[in-house]
N, C-alpha and C. Protein backbone atom coordinates (compact mmCIF):
# COMPACT_ATOMS: atom_id res chain seq x y z
N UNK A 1 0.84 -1.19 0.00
CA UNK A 1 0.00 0.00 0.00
C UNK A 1 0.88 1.25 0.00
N UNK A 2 0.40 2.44 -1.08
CA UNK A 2 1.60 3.12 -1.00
C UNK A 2 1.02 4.06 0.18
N UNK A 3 1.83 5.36 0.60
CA UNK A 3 1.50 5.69 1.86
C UNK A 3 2.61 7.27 1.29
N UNK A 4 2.06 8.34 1.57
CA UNK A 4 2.62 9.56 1.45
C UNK A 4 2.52 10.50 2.46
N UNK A 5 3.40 10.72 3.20
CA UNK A 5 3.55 11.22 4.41
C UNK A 5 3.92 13.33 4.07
N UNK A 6 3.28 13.46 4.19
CA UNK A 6 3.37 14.94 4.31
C UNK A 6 4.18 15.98 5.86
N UNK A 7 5.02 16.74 5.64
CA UNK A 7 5.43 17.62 6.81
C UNK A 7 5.63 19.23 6.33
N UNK A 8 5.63 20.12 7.76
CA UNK A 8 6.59 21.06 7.43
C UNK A 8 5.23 22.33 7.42
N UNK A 9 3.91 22.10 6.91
CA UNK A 9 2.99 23.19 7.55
C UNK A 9 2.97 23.53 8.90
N UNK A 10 2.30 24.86 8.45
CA UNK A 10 2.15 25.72 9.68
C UNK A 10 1.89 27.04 9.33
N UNK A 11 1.63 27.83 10.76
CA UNK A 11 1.45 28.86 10.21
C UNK A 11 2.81 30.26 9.73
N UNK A 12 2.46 30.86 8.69
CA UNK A 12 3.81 31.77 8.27
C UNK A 12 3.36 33.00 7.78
N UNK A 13 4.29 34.03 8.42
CA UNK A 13 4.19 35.56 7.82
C UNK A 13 4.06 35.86 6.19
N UNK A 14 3.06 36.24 5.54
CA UNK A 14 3.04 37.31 4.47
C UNK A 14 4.63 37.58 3.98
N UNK A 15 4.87 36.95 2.71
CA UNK A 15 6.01 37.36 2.52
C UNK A 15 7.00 36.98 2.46
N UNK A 16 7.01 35.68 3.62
CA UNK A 16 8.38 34.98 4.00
C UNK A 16 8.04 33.39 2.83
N UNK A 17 8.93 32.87 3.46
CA UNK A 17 8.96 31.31 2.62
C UNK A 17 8.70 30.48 3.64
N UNK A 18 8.29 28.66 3.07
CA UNK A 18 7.98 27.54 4.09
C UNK A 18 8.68 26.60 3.16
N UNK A 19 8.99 25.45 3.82
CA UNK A 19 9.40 23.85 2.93
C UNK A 19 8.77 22.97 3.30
N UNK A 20 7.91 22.34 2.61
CA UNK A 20 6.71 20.86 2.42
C UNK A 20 7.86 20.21 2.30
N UNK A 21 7.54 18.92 2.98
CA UNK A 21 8.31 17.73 2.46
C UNK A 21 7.39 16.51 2.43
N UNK A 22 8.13 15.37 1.91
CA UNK A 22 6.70 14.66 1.36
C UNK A 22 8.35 13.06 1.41
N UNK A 23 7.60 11.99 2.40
CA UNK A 23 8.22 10.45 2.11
C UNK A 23 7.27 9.66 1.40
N UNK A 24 7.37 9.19 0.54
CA UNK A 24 6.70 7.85 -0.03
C UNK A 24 7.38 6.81 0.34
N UNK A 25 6.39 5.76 0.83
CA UNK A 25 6.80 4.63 1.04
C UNK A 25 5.29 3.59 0.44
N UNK A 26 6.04 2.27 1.07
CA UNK A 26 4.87 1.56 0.58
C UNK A 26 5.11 0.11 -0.58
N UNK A 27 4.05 -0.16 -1.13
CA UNK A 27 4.76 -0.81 -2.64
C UNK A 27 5.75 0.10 -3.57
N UNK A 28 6.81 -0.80 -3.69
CA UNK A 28 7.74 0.14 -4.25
C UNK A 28 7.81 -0.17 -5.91
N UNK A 29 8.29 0.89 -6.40
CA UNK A 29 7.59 0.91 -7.80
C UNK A 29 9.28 1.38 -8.48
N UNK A 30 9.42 0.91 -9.57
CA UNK A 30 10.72 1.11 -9.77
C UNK A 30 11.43 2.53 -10.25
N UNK A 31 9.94 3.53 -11.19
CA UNK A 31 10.02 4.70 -11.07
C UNK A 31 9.02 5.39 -11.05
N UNK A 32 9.13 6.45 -10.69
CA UNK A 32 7.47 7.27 -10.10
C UNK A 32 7.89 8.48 -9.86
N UNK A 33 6.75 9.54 -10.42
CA UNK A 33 6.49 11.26 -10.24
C UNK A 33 6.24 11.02 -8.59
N UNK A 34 6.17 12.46 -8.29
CA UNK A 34 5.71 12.83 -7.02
C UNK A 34 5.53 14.44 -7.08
N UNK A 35 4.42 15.02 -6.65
CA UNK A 35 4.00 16.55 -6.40
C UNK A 35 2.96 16.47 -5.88
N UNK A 36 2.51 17.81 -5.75
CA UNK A 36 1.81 18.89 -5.20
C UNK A 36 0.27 19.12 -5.48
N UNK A 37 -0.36 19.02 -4.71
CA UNK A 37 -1.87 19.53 -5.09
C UNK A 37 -2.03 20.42 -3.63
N UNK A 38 -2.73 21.68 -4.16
CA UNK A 38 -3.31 22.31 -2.71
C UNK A 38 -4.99 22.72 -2.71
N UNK A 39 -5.32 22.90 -1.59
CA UNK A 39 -6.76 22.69 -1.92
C UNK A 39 -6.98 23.82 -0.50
N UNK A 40 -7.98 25.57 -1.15
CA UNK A 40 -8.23 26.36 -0.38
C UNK A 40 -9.54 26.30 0.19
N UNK A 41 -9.98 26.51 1.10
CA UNK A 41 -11.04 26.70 2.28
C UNK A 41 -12.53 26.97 0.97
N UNK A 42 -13.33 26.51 0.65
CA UNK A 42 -13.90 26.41 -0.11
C UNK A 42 -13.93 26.38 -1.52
N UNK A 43 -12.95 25.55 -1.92
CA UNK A 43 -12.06 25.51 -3.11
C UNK A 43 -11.92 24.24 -3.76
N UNK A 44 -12.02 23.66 -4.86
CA UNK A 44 -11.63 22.79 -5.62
C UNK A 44 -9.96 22.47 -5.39
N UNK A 45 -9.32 20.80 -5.24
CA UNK A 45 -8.13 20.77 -5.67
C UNK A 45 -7.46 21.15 -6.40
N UNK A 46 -6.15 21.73 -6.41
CA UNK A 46 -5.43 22.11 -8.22
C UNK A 46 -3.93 21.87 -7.93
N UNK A 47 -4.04 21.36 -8.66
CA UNK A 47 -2.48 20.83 -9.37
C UNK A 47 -1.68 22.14 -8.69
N UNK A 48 0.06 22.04 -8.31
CA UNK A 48 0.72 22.66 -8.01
C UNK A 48 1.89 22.66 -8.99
N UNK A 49 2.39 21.19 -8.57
CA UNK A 49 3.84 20.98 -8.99
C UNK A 49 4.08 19.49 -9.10
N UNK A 50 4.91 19.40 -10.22
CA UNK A 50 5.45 17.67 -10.13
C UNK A 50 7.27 17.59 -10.20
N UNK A 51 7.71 16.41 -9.87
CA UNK A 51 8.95 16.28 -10.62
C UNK A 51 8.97 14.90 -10.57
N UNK A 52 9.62 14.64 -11.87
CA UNK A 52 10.21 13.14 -12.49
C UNK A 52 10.71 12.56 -11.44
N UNK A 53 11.08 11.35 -12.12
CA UNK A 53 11.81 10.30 -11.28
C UNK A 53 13.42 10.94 -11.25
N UNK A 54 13.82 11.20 -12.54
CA UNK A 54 15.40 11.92 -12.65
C UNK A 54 15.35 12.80 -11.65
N UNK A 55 14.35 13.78 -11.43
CA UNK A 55 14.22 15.15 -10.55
C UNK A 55 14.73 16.26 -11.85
N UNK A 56 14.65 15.92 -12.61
CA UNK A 56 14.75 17.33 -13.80
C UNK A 56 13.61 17.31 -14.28
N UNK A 57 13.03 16.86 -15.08
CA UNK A 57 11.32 16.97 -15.21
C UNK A 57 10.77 17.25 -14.47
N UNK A 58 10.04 18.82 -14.86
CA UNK A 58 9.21 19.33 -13.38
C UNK A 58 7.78 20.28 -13.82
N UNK A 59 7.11 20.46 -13.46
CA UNK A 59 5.64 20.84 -14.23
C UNK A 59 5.59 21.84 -12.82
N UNK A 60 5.02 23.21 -13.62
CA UNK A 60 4.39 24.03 -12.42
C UNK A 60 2.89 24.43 -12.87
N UNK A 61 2.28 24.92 -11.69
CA UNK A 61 0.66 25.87 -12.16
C UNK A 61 1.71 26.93 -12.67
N UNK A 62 0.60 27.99 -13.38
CA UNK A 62 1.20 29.03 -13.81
C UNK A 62 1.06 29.99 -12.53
N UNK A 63 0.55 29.80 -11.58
CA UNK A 63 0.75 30.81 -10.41
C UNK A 63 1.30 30.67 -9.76
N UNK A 64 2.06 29.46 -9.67
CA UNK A 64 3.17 29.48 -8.89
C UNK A 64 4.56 30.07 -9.58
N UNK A 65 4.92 29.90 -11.00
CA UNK A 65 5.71 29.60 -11.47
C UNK A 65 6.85 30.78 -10.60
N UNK A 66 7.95 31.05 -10.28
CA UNK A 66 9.23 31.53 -10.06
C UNK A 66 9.10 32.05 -8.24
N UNK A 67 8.10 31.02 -7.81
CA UNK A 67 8.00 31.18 -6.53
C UNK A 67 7.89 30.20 -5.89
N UNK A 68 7.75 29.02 -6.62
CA UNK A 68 7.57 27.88 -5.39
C UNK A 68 8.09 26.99 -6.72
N UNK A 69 9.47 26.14 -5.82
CA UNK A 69 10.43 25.21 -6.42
C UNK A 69 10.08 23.58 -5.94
N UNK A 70 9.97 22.98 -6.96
CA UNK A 70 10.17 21.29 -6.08
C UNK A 70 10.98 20.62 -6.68
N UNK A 71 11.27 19.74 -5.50
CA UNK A 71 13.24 19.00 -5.46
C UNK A 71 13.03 17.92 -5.20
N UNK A 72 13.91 17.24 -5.52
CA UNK A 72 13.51 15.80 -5.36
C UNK A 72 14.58 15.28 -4.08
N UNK A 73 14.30 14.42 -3.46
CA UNK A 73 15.75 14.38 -2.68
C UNK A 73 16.39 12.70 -2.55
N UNK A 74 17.20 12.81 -1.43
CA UNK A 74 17.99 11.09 -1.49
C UNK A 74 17.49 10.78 0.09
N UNK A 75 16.92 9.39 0.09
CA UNK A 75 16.70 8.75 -1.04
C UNK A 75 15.44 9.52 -2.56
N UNK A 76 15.08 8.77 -3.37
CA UNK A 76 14.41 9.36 -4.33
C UNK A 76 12.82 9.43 -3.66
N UNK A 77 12.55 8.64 -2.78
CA UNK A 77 11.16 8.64 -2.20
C UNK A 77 11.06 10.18 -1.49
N UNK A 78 11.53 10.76 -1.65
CA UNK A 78 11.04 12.02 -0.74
C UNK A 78 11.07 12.93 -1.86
N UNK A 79 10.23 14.19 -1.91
CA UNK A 79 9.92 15.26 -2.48
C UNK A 79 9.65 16.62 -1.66
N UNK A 80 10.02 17.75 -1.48
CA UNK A 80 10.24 19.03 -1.01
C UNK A 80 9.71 20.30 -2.11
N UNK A 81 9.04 21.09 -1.34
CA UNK A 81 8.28 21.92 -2.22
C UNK A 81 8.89 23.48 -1.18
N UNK A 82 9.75 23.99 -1.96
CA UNK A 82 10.06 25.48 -1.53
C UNK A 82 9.10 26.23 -1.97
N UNK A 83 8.71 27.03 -1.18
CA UNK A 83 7.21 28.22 -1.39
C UNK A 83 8.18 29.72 -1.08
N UNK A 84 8.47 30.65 -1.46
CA UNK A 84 8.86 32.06 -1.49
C UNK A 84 8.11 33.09 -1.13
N UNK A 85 8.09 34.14 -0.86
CA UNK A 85 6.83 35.53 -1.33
C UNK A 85 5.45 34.78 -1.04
N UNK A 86 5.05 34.03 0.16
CA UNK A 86 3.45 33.36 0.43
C UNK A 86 2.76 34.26 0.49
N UNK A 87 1.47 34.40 0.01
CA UNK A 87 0.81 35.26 0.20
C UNK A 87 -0.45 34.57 0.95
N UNK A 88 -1.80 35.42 1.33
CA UNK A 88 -2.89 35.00 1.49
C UNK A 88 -3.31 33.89 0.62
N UNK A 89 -3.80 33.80 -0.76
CA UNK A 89 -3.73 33.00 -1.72
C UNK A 89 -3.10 31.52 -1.76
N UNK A 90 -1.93 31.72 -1.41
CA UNK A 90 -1.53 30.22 -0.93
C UNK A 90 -1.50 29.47 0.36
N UNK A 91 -2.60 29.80 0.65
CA UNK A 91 -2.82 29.34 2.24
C UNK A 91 -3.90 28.61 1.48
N UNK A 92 -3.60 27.03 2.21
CA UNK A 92 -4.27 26.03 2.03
C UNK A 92 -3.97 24.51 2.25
N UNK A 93 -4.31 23.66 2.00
CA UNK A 93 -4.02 22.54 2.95
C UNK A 93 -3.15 21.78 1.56
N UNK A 94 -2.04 21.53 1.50
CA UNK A 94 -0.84 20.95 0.74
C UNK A 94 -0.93 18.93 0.71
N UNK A 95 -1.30 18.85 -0.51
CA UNK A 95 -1.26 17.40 -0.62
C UNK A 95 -0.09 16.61 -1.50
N UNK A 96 0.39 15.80 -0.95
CA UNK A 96 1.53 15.19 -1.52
C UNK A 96 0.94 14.27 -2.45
N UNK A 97 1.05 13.71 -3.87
CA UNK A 97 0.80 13.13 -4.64
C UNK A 97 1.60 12.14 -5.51
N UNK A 98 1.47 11.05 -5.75
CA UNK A 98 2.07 10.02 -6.77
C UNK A 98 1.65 9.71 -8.00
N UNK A 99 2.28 9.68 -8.81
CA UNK A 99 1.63 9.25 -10.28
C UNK A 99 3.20 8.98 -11.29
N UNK A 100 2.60 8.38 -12.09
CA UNK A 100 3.70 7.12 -13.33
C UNK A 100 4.50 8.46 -13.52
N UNK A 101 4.18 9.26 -14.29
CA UNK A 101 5.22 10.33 -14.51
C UNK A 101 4.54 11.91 -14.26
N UNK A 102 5.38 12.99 -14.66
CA UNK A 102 4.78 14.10 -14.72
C UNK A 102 3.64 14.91 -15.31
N UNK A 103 3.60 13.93 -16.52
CA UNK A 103 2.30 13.99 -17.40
C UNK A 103 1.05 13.66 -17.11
N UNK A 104 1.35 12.61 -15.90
CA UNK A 104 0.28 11.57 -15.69
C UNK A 104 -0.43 12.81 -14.31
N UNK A 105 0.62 13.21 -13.35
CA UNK A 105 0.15 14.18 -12.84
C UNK A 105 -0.77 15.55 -12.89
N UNK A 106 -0.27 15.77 -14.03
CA UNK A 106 -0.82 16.86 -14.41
C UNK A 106 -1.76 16.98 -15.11
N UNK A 107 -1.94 15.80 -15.57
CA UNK A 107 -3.68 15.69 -16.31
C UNK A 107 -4.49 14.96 -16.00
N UNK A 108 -4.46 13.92 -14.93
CA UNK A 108 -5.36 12.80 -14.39
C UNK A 108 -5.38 12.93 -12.95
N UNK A 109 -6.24 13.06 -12.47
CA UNK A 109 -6.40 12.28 -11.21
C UNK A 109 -5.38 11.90 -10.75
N UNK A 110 -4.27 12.65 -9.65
CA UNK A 110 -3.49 11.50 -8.51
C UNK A 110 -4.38 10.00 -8.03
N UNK A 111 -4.18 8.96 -8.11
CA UNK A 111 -4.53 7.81 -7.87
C UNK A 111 -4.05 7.70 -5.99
N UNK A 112 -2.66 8.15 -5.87
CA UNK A 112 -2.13 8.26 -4.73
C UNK A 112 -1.95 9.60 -4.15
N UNK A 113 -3.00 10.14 -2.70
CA UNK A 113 -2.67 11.21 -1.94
C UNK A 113 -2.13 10.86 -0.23
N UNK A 114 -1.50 11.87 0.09
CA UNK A 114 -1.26 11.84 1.25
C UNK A 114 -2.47 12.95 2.47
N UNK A 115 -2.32 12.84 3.60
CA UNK A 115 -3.66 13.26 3.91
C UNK A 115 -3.47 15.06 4.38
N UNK A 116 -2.46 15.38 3.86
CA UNK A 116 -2.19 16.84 3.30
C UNK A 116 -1.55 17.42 4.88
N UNK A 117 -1.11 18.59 4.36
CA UNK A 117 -0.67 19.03 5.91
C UNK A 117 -0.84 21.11 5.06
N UNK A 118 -1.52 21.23 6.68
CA UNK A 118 -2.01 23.07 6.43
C UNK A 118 -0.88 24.18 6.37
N UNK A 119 -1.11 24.73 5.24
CA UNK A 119 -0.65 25.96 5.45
C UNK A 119 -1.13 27.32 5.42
N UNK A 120 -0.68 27.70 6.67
CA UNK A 120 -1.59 29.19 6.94
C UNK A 120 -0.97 30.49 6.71
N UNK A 121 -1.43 31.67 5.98
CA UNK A 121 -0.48 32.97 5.91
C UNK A 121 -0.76 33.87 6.54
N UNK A 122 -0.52 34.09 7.48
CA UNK A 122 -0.72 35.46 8.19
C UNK A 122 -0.81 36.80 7.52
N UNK A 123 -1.41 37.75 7.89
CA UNK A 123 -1.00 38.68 7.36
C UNK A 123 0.00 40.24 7.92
């Protein structure tokens, strides 16, 4: 069973930056995407961010783009999402996600979520 462990919310000042981190474990799969979905206080899910199995293939929303980075790390089961300049807007509850590749992320249904962890922006 795969299993996606989410950390690293909380609440943060207007302005400043936070780091999501994200372990997959579980059935192990020989290669696999991993990203981002966030979902606001009366809001539909939406896609954030992905990266490949290499960790160079990487897909952003367009509202995030040159503000919130994701990294892949060692071992390869873990994924990290740098957030910059947070505003109100990105306050919302951060879901870690699995899927075959980056493509598969970004246009289907995550099959695999983790049970998200909050982020709050002060103002």
């Amino acid at each position: 069973q795969v299993q996606l462990a989410e950390s690293g919310g909380g609440l943060v000042q207007f302005g400043t930056s936070a780091r999501l981190s994200c372990a997959a474990s579980g059935v192990p799969f020989s290669r696999y995407a991993l990203g981002w979905f966030r979902q606001a206080p009366g809001k539909e899910r939406h896609f954030v961010a992905a990266i490949g199995w290499d960790g160079t293939t990487t897909s952003y929303a367009d509202s995030v783009v040159g503000r919130i980075t994701i990294s892949r790390g060692s071992p390869k089961n873990t994924v990290f999402l740098q957030m910059d300049g947070l505003n109100p807007e990105d306050a919302a509850v951060y879901y870690c996600v699995r899927g075959d590749n980056v493509g598969d992320l970004t246009t289907n249904p995550p099959k695999y979520w983790g049970q998200g962890t909050q982020v709050t922006v002060s103002s």
